[in-house]
N, C-alpha and C. Protein backbone atom coordinates (compact mmCIF):
# COMPACT_ATOMS: atom_id res chain seq x y z
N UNK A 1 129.95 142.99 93.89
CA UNK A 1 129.91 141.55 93.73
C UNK A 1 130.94 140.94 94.67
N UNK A 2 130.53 140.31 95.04
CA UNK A 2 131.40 139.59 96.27
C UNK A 2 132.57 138.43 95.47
N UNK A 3 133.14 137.86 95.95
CA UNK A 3 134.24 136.69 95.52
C UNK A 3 133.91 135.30 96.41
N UNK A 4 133.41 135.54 97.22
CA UNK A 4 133.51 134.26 98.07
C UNK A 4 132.11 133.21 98.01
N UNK A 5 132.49 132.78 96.41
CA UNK A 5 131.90 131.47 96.11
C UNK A 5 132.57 130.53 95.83
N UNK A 6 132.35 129.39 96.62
CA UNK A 6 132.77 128.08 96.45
C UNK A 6 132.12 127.30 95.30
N UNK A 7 133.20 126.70 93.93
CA UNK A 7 132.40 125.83 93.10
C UNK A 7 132.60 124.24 93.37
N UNK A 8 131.97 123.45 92.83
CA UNK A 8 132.10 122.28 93.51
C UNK A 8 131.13 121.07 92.53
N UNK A 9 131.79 120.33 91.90
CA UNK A 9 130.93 119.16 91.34
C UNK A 9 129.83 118.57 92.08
N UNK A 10 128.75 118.39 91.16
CA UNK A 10 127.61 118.14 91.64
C UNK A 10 127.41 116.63 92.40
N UNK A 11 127.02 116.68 93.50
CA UNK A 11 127.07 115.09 93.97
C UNK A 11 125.43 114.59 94.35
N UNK A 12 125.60 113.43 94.18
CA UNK A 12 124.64 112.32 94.21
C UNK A 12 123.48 113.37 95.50
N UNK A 13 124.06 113.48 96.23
CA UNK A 13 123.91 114.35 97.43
C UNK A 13 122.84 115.43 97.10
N UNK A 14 123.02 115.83 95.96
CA UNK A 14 122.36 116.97 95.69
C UNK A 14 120.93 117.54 94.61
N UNK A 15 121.13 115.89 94.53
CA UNK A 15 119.85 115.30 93.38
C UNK A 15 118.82 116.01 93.85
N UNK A 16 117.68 116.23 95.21
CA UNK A 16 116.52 116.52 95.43
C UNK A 16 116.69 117.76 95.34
N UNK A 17 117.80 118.61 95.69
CA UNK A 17 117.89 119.92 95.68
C UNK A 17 117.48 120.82 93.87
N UNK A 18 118.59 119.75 93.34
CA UNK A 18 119.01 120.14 91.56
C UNK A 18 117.60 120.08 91.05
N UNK A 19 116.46 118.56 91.21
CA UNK A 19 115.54 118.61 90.81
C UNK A 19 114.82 119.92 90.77
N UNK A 20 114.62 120.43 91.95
CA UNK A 20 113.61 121.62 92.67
C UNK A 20 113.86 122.34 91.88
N UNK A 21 115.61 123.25 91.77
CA UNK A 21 115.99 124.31 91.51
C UNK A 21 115.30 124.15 89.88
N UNK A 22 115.47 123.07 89.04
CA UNK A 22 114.98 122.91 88.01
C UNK A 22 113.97 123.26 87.37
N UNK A 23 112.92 122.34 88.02
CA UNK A 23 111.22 122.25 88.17
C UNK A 23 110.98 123.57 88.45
N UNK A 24 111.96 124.18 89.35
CA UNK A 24 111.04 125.89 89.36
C UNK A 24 111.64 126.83 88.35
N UNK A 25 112.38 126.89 87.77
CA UNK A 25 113.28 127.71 86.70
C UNK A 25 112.53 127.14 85.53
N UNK A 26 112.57 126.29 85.23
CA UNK A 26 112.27 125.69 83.81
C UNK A 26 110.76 124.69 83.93
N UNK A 27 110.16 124.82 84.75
CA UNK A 27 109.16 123.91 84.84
C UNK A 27 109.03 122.06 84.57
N UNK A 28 110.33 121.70 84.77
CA UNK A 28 110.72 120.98 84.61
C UNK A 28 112.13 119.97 84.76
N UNK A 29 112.58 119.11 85.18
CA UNK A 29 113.85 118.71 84.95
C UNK A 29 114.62 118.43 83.84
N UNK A 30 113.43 118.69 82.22
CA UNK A 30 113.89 118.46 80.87
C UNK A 30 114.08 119.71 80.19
N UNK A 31 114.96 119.61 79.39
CA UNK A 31 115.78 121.11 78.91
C UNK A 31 115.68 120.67 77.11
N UNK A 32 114.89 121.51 76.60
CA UNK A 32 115.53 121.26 74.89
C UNK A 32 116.30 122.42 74.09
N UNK A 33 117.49 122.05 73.87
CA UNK A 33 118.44 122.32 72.84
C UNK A 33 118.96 122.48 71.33
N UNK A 34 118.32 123.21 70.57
CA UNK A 34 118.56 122.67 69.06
C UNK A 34 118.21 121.65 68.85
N UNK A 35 116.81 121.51 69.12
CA UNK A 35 116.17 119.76 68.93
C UNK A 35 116.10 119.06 69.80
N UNK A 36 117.33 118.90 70.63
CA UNK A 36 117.16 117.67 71.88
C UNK A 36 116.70 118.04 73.07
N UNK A 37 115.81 116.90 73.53
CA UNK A 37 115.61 116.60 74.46
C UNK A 37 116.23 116.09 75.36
N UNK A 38 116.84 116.61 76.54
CA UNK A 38 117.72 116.34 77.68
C UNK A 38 116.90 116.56 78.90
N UNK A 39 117.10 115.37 79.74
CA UNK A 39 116.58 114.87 80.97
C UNK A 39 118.17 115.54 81.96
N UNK A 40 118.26 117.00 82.05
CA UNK A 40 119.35 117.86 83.09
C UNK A 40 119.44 116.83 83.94
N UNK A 41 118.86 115.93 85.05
CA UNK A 41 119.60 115.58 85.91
C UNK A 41 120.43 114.28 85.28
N UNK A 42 120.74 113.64 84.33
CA UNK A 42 121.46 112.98 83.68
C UNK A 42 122.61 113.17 83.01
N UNK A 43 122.64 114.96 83.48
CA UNK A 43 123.89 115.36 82.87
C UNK A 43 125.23 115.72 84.36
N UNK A 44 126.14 116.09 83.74
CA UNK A 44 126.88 116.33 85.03
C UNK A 44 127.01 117.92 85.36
N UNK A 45 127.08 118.53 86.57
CA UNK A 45 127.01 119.68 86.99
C UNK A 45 127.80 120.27 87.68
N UNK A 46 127.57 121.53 87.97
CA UNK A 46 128.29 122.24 89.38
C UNK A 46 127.61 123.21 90.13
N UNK A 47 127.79 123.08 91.13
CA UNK A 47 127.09 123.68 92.07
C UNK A 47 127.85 124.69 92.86
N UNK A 48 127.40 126.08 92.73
CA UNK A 48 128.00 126.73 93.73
C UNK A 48 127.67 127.03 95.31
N UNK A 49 128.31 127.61 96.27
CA UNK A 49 128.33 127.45 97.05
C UNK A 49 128.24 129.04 97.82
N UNK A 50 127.34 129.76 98.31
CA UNK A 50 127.82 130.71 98.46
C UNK A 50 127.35 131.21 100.38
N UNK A 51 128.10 131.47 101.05
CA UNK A 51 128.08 131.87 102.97
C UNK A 51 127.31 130.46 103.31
N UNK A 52 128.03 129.23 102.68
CA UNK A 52 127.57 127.89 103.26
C UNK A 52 126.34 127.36 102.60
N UNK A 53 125.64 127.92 101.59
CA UNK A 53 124.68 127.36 101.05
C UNK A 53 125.27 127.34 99.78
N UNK A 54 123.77 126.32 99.32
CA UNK A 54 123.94 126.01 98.11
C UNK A 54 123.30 127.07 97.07
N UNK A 55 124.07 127.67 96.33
CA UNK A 55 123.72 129.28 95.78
C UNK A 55 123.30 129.04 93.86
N UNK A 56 123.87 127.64 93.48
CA UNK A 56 124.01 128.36 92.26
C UNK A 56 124.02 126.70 91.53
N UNK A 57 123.73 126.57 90.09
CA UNK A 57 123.71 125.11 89.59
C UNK A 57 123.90 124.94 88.20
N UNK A 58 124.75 124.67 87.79
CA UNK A 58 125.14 124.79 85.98
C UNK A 58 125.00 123.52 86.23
N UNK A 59 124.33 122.79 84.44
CA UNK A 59 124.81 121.46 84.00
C UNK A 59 125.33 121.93 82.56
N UNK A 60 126.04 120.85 82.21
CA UNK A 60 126.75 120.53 81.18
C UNK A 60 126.80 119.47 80.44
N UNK A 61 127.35 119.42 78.57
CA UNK A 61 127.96 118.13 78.03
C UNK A 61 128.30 118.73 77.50
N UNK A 62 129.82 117.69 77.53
CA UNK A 62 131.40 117.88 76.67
C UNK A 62 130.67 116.46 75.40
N UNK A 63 130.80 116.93 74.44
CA UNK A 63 130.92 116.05 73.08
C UNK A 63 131.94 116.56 72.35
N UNK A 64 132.83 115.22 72.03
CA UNK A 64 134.27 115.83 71.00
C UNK A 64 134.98 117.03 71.78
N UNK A 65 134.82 118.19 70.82
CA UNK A 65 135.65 119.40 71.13
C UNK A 65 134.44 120.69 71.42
N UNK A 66 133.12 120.36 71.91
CA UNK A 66 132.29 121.49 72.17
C UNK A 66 132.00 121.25 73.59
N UNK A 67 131.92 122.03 74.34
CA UNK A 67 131.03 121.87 75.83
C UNK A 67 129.81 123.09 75.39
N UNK A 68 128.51 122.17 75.73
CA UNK A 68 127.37 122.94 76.24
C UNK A 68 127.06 123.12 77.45
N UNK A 69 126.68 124.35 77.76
CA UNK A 69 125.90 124.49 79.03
C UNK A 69 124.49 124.52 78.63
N UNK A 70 124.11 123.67 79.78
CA UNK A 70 122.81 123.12 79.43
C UNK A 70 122.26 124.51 80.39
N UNK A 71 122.20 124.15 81.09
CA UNK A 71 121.21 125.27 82.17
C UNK A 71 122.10 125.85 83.77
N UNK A 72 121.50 127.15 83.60
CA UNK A 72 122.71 127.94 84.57
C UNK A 72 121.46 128.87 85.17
N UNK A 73 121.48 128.44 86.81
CA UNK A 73 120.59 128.77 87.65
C UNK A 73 121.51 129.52 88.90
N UNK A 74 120.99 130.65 89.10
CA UNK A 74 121.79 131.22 90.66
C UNK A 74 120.31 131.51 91.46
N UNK A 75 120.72 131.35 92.90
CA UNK A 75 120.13 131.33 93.52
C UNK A 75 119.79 132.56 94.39
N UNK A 76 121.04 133.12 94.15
CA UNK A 76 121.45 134.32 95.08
C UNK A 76 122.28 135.52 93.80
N UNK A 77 121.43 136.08 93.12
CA UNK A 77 122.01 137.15 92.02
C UNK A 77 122.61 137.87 92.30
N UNK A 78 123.66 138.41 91.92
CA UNK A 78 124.58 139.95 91.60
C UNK A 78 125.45 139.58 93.14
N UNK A 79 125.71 138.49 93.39
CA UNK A 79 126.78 137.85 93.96
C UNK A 79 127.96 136.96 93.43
N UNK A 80 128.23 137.18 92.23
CA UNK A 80 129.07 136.65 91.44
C UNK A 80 129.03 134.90 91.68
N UNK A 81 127.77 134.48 91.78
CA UNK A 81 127.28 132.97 91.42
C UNK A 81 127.37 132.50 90.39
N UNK A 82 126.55 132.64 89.27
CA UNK A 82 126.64 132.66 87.34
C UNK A 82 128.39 133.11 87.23
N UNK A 83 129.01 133.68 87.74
CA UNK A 83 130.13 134.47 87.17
C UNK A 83 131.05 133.00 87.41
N UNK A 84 131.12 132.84 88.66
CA UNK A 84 131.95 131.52 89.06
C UNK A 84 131.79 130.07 88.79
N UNK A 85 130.21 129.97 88.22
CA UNK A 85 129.83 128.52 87.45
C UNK A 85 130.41 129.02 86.21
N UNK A 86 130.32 130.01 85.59
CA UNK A 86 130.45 130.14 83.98
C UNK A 86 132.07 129.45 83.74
N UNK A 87 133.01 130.14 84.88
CA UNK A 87 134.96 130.60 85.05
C UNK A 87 134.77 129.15 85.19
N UNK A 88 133.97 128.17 86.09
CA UNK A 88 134.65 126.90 86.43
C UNK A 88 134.24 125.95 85.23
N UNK A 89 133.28 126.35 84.29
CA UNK A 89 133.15 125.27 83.52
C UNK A 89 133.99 125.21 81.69
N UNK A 90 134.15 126.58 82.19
CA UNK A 90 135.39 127.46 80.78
C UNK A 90 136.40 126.56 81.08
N UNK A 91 137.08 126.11 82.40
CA UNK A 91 138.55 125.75 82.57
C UNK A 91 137.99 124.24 82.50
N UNK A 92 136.93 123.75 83.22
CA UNK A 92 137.15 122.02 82.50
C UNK A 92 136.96 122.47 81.22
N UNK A 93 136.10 122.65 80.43
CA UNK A 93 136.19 122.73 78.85
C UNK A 93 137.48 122.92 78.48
N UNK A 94 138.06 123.78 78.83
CA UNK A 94 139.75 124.21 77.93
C UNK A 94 140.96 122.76 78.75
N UNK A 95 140.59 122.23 79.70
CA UNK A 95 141.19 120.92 80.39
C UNK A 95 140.86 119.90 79.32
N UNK A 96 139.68 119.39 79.07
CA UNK A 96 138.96 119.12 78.42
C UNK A 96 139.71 118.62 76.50
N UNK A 97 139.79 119.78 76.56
CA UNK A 97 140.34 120.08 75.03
C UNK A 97 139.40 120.29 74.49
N UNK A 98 137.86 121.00 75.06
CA UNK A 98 136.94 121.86 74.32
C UNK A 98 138.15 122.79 73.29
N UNK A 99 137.46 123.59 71.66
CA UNK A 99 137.88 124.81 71.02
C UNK A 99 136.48 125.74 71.55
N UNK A 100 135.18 125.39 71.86
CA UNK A 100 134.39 126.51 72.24
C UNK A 100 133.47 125.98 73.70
N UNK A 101 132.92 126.48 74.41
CA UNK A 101 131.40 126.81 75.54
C UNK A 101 130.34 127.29 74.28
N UNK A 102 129.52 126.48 74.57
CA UNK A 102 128.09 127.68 73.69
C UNK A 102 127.05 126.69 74.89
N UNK A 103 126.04 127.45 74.18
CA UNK A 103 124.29 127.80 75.46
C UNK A 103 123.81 128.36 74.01
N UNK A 104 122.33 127.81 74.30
CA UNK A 104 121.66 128.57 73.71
C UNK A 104 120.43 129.38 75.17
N UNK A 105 119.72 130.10 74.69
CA UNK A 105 118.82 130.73 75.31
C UNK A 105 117.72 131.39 74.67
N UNK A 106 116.39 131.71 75.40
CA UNK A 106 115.55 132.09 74.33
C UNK A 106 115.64 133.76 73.88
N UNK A 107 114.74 134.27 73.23
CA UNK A 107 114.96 135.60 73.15
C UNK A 107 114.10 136.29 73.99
N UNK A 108 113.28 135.95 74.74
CA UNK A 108 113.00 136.87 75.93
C UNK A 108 113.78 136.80 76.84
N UNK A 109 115.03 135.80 77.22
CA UNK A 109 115.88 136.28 78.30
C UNK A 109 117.08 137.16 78.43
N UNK A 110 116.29 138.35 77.89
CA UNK A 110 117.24 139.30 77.77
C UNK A 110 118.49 139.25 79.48
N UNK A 111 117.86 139.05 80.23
CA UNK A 111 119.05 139.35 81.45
C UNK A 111 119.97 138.19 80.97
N UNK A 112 119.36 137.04 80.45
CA UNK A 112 120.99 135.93 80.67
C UNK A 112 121.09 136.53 79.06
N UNK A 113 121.39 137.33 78.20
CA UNK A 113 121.83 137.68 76.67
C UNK A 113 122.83 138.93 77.43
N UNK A 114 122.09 139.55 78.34
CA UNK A 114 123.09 141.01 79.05
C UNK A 114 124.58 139.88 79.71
N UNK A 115 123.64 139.12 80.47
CA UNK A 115 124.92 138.16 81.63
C UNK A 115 126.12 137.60 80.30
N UNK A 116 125.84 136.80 79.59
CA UNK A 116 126.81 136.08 78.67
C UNK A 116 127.89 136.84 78.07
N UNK A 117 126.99 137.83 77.61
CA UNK A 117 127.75 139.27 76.49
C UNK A 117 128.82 139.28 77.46
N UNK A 118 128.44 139.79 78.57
CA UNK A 118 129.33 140.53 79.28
C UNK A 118 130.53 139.74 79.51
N UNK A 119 130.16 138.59 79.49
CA UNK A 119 131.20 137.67 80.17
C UNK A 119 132.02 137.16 78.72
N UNK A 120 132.27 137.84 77.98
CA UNK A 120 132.74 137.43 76.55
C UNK A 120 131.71 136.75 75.23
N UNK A 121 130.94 136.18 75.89
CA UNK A 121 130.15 135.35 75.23
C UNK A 121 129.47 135.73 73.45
N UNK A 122 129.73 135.85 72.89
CA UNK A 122 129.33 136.17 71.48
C UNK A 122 127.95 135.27 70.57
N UNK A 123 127.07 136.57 69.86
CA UNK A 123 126.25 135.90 69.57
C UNK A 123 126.44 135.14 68.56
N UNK A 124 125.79 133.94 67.78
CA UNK A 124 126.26 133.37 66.71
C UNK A 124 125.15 132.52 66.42
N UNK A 125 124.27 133.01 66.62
CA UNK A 125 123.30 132.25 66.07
C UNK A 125 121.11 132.81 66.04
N UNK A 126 121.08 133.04 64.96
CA UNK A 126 119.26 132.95 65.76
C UNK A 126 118.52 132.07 65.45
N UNK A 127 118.25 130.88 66.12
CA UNK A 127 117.21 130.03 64.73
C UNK A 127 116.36 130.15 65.61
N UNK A 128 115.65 131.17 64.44
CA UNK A 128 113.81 131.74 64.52
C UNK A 128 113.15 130.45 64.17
N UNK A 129 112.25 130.99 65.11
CA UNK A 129 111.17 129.95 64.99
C UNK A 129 111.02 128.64 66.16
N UNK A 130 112.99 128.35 66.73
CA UNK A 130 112.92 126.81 67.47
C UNK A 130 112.10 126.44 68.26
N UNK A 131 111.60 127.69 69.01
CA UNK A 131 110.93 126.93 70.09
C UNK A 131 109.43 126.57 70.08
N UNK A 132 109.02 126.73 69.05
CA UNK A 132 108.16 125.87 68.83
C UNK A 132 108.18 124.75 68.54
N UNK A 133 109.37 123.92 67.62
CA UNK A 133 109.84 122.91 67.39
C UNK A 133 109.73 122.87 68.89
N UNK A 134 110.24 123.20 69.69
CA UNK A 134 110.74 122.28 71.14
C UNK A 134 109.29 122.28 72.04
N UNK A 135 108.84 122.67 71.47
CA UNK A 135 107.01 122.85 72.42
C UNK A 135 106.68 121.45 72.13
N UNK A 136 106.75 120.81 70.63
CA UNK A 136 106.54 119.51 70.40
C UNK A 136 107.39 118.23 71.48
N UNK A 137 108.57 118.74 72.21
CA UNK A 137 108.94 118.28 73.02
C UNK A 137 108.59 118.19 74.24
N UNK A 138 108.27 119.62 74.47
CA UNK A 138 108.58 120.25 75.62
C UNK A 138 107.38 121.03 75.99
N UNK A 139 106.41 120.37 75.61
CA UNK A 139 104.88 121.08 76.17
C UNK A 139 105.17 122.41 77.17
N UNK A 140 105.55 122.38 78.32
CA UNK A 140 105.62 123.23 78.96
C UNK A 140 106.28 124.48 78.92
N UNK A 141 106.62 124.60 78.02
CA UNK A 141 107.58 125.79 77.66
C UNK A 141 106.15 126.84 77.19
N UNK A 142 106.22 127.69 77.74
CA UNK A 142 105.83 129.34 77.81
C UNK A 142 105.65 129.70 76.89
N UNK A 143 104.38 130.37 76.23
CA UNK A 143 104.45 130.98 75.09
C UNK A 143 104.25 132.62 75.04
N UNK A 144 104.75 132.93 76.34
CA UNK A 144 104.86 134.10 76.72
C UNK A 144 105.87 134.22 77.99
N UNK A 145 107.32 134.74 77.91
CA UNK A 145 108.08 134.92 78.54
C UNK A 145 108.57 136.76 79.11
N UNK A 146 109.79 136.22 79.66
CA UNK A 146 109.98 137.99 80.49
C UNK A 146 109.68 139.26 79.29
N UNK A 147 109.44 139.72 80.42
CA UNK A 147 108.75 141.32 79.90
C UNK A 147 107.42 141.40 79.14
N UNK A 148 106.47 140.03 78.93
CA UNK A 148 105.61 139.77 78.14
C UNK A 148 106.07 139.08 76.93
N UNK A 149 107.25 138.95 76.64
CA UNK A 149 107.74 138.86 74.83
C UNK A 149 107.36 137.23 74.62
N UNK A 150 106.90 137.07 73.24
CA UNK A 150 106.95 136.16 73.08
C UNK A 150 107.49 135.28 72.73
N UNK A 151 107.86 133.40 73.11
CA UNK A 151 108.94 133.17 73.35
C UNK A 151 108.82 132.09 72.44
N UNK A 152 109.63 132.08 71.42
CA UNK A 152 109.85 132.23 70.07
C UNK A 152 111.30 131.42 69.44
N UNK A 153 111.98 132.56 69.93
CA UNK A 153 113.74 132.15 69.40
C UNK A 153 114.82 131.51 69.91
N UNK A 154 115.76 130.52 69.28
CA UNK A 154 116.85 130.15 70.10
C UNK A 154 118.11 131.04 69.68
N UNK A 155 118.58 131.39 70.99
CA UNK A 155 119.73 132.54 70.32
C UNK A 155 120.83 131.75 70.60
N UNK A 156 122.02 131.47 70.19
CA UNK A 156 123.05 130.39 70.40
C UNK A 156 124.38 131.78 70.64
N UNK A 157 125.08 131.32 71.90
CA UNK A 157 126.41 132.19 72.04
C UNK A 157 127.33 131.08 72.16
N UNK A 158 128.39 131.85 71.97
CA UNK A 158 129.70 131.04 72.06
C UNK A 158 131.00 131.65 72.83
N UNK A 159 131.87 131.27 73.28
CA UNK A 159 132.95 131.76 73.46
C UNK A 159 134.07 130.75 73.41
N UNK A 160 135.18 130.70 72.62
CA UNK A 160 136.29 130.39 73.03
C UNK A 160 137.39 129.93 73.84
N UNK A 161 137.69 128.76 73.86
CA UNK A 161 138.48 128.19 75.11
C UNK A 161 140.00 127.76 74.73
């Protein structure tokens, strides 16, 4: 894994890019969460940076004392991209006066459940069943995700700041 990623707040600048990266990851620029419906480019982000490109794209919301990560996209894997959005948004949260980071994710994405673990991230949550609640939102959401599994569950992690 390399080190030489640049992180960097998301700018106005980078709107057509963020859309794309979106629309192709998630089929969409709208993300649902334990119920909500969030329009991602309305939230604030970071973007990494990696041999001069643009490599990598977390958004976020700080409410009170929790930061969520809304959605965490790399562009360029097993280059320590995800590793350096995750480190830069831990330290605004703990700046912040976040007490935790949590994400939820579904249960077919086992690679981002391997990525989080690793990175401290603890599970703490399954609510079976959500994403169908969020289909009522979120039409486009998959009813068949990686490896075939079906996509079903919101798994909620957390870690500590």
């Amino acid at each position: 894994m390399t080190t030489n990623v640049r992180v960097r707040d998301l700018e106005p600048a980078d709107l057509a890019w963020e859309r794309q990266v979106l629309a192709e990851a998630w089929s969409s620029t709208r993300m649902v969460s334990r119920g909500r419906l969030t329009d991602l480019v309305t939230l604030p982000g970071l973007v990494a940076e990696w041999k001069g490109e643009r490599a990598g794209l977390l958004t976020y919301r700080i409410e009170g004392d929790e930061c969520e990560v809304t959605s965490l996209n790399s562009t360029f894997e097993g280059h320590g991209v995800g590793t350096a959005l995750m480190a830069r948004v831990g330290e605004m949260a703990r700046a912040a006066g976040c007490r935790r980071v949590w994400l939820v994710t579904s249960n077919d994405n086992l690679p981002a459940l391997k990525f989080y673990q690793r990175r401290g991230y603890e599970l703490v949550a399954v609510h079976r069943r959500a994403i169908e609640a969020a289909r009522a939102l979120k039409p486009e959401i998959a009813l068949t995700g990686l490896y075939g599994l079906p996509v079903r569950d919101e798994i909620e992690l957390e870690i500590g700041v």
